[in-house]
Protein backbone atom coordinates (compact mmCIF):
# COMPACT_ATOMS: atom_id res chain seq x y z
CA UNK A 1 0.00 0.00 0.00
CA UNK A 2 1.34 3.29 -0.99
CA UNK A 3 1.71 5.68 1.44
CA UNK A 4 -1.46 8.23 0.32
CA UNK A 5 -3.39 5.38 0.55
CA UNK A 6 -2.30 4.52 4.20
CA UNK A 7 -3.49 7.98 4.94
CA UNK A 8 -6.76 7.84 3.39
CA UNK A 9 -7.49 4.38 5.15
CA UNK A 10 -5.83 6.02 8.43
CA UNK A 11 -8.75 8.52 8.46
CA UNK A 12 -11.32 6.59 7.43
CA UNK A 13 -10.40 4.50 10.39
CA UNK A 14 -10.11 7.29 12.52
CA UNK A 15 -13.52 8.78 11.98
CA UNK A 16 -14.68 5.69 12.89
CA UNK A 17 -16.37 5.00 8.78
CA UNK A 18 -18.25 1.32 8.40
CA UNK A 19 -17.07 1.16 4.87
CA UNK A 20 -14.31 2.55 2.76
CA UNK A 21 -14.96 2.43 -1.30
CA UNK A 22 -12.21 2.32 -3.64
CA UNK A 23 -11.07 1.20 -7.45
CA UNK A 24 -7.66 1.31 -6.08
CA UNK A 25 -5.79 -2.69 -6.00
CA UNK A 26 -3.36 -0.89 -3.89
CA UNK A 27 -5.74 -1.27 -0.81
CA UNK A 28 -6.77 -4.49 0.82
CA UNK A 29 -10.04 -5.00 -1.35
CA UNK A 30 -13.15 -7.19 0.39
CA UNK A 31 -11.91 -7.64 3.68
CA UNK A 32 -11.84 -5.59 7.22
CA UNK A 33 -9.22 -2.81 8.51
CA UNK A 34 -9.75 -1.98 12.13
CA UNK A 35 -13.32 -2.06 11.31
CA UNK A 36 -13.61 -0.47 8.01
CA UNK A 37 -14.57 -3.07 5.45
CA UNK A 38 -12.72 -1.79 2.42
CA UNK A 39 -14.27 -2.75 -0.89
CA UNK A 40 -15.30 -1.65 -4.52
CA UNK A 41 -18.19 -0.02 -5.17
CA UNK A 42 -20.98 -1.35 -6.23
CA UNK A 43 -21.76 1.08 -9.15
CA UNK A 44 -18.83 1.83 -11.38
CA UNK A 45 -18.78 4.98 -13.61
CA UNK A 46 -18.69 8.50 -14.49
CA UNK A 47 -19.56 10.43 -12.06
CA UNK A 48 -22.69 12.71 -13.17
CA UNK A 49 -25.22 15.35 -11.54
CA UNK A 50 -28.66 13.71 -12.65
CA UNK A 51 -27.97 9.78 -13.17
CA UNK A 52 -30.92 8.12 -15.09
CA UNK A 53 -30.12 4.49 -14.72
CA UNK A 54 -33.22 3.30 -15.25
CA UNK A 55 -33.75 4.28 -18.56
């Protein structure tokens, strides 16, 4: 794990955060940190304003 990302999971577990969603590999992916399961989202892609998934 690269050292920005020790820091970003270092604060999540500090503000006490139930989950922790990334698309980094460099984090421990499906599995628990001190409490914060760390994971991938569920829903992967651009980010917009008004999202119209259903149709």
């Amino acid at each position: 794990m690269k050292n920005y990302d020790a820091i970003h999971l270092a604060h999540a577990i500090m503000a006490e955060a139930e989950v922790l969603m990334t698309t980094d590999n460099g984090f421990p992916l499906e599995t628990k940190v001190d409490g914060v399961w760390v994971g991938k989202p569920y829903y992967w892609g651009p980010a917009t304003l008004f999202d119209d998934r259903d149709g």
